[in-house]
Protein backbone atom coordinates (compact mmCIF):
# COMPACT_ATOMS: atom_id res chain seq x y z
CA UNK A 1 0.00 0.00 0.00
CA UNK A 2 1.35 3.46 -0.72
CA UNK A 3 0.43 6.47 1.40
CA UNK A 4 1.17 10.10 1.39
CA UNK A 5 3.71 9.32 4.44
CA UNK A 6 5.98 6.64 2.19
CA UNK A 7 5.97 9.44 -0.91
CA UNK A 8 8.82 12.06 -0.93
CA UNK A 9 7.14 15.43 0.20
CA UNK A 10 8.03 16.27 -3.66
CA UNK A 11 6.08 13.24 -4.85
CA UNK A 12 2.95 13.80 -2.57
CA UNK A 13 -0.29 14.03 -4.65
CA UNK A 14 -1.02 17.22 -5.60
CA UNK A 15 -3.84 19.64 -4.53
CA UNK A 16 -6.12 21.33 -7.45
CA UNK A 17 -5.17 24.54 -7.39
CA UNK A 18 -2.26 24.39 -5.45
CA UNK A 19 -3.04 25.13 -1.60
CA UNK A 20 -2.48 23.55 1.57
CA UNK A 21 -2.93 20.19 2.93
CA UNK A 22 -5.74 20.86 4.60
CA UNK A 23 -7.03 21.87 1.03
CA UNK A 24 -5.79 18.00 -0.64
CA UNK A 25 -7.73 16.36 2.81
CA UNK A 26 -11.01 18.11 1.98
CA UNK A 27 -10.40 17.63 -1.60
CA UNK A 28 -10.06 13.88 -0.55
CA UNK A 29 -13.06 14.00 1.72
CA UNK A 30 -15.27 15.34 -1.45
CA UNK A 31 -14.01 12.10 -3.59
CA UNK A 32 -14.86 9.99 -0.14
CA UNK A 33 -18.28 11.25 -0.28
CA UNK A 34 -18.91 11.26 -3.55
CA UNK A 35 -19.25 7.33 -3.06
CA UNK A 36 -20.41 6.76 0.41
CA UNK A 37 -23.43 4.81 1.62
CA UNK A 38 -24.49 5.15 5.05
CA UNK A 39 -24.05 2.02 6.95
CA UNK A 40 -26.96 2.77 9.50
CA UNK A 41 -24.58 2.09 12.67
CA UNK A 42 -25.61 3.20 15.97
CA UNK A 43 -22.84 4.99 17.94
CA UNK A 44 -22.63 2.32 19.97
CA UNK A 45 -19.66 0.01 19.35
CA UNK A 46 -20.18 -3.30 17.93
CA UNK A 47 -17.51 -5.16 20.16
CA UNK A 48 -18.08 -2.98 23.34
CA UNK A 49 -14.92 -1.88 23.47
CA UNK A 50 -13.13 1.11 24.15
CA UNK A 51 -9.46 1.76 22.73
CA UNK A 52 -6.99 4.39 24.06
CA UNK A 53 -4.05 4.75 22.40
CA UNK A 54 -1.05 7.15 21.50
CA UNK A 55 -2.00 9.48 18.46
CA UNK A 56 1.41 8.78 17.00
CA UNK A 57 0.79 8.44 13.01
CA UNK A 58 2.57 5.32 12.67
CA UNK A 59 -0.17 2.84 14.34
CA UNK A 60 -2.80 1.77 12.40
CA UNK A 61 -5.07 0.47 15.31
CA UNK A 62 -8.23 -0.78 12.74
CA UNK A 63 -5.54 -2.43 10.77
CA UNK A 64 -3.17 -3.92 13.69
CA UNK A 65 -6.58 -4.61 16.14
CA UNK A 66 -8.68 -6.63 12.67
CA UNK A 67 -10.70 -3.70 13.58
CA UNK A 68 -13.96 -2.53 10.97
CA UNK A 69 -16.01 0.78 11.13
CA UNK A 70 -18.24 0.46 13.89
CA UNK A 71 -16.41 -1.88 16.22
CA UNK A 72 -15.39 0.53 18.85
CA UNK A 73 -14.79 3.74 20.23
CA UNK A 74 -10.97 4.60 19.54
CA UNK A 75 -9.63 7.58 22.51
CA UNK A 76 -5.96 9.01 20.90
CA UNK A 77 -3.90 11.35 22.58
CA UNK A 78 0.36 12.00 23.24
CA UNK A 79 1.28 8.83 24.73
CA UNK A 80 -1.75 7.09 24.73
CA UNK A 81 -1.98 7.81 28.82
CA UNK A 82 -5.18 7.92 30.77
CA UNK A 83 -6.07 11.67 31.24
CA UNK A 84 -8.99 13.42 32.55
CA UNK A 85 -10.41 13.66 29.57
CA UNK A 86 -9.56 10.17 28.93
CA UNK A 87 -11.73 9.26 31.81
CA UNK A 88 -14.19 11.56 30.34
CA UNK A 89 -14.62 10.11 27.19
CA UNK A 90 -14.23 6.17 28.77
CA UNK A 91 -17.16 7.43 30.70
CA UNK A 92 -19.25 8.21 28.25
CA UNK A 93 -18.81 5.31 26.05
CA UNK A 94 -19.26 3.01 29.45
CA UNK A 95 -22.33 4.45 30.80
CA UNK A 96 -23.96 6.08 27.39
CA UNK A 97 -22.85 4.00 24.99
CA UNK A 98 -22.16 0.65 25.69
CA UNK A 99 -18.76 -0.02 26.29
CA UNK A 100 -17.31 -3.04 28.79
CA UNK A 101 -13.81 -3.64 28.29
CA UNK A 102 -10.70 -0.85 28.18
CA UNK A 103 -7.88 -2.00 25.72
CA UNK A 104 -4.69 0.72 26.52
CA UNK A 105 -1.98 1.07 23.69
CA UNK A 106 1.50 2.51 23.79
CA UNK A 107 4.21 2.20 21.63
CA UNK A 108 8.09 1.91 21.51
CA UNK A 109 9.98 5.04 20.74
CA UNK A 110 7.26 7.55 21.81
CA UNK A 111 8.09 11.13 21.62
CA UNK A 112 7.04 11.12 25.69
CA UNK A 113 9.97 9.61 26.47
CA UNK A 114 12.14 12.14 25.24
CA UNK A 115 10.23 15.69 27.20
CA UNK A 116 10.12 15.90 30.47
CA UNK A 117 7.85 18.63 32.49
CA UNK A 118 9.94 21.20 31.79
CA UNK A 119 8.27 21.58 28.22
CA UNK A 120 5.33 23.13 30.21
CA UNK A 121 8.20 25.57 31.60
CA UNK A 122 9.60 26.38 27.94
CA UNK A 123 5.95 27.21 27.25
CA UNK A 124 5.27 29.63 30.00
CA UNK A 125 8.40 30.89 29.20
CA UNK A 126 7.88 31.43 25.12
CA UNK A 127 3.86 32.53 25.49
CA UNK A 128 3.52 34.04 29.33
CA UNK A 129 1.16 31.56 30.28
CA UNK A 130 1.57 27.82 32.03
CA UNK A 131 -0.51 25.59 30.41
CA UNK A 132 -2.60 24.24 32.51
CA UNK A 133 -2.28 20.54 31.53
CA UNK A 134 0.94 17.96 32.48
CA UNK A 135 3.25 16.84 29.70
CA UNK A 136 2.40 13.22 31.24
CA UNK A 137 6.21 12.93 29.78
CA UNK A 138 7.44 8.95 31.12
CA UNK A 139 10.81 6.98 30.68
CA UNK A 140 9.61 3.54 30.97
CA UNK A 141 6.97 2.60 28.47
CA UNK A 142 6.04 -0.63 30.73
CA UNK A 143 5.30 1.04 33.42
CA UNK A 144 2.83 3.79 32.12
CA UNK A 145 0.97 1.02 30.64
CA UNK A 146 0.58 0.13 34.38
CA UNK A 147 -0.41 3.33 35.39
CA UNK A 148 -2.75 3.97 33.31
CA UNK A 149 -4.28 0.73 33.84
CA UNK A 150 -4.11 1.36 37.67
CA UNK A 151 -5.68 5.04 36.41
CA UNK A 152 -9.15 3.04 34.93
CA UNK A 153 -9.40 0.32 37.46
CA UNK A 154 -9.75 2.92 40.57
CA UNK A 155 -12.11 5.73 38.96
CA UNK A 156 -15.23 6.10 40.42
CA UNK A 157 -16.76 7.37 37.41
CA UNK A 158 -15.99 4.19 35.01
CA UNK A 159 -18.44 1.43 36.28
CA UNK A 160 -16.69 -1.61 34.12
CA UNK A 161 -13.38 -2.18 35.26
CA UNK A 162 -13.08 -6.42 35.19
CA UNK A 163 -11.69 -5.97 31.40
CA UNK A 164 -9.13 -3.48 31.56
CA UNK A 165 -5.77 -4.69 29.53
CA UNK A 166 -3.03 -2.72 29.00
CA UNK A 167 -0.42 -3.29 25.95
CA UNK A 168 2.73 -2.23 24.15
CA UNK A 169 2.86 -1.84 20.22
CA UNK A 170 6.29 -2.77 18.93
CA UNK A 171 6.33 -0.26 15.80
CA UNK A 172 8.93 -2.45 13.95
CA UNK A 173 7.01 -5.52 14.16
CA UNK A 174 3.68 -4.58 14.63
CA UNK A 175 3.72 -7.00 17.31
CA UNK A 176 1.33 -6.09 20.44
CA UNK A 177 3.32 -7.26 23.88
CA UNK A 178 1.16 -7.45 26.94
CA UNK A 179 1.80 -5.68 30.11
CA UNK A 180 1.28 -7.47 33.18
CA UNK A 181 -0.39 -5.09 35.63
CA UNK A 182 0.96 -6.40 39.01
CA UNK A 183 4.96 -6.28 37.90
């Protein structure tokens, strides 16, 4: 398969007109719609599952998961960790939509293990204002699997907690390696 990402910036299709790539995505979109036929899904997630993962652009979690349209909620953000809005989207697939089991994916070589807090610093210092969020920056990828795990299991707010598995994705292999919550 050949993406946009595998073509030399030189070679990457080009947008009518010229403009941005914001311009070739919508341009894509039209072509998308052009051909689409509702599926008449409900929101709520065929396999009653909920995925968080990292929002890095090399996992394909539909593709790596055997995952189709429809079969669950997917929750991306830096690092894949369990954030409060993490919790407040797991919440509201859980108790309005459906959802029973919690699968959590990082990945090797995430860009979190290579900030640290002090980005929030830098910030402050470049725009006069702290942001008010953490860098949720981590050295050991195994480990804030666990955490974020631990994270799910003990919120009040999240009433299905018996299926909560946490996992690493290997992004040379495409291998998934299980983390084992109690080590």
């Amino acid at each position: 398969m050949t993406t946009s990402a595998s073509l030399p910036a030189e070679s990457a299709p080009p947008v009518s007109g010229g403009g941005s790539v914001t311009d070739r995505l919508v341009e894509a979109n039209r072509r998308y719609a052009s051909e689409f036929a509702d599926p008449g899904m409900d929101a709520r997630p065929v396999l009653r599952v909920a995925v968080v993962a990292c929002m890095d652009a090399r996992l394909d979690l539909h593709a790596a998961l055997g995952l189709e349209l429809g079969d669950c909620h997917t929750i991306r953000n830096a690092g894949g960790v369990v954030t409060d809005d993490t919790i407040r989207s797991l919440t509201i697939s859980q108790r309005a939509l459906g959802t029973r089991a919690v699968i959590l994916i990082h990945h090797t070589g995430c860009g979190l293990e290579t900030l640290t807090e002090d980005f929030r610093h830098e910030l402050e210092d470049e725009v006069g204002q702290r942001p008010a969020w953490a860098v949720e920056a981590f050295r050991d990828v195994d480990q804030d699997v666990r955490q974020s795990m631990q994270r799910v299991r003990t919120n009040p707010f999240l009433p299905h907690k018996d299926d909560v598995r946490g996992f690493v994705f290997d992004v040379h292999t495409g291998l998934l390696r299980e983390i084992d919550p109690a080590s």
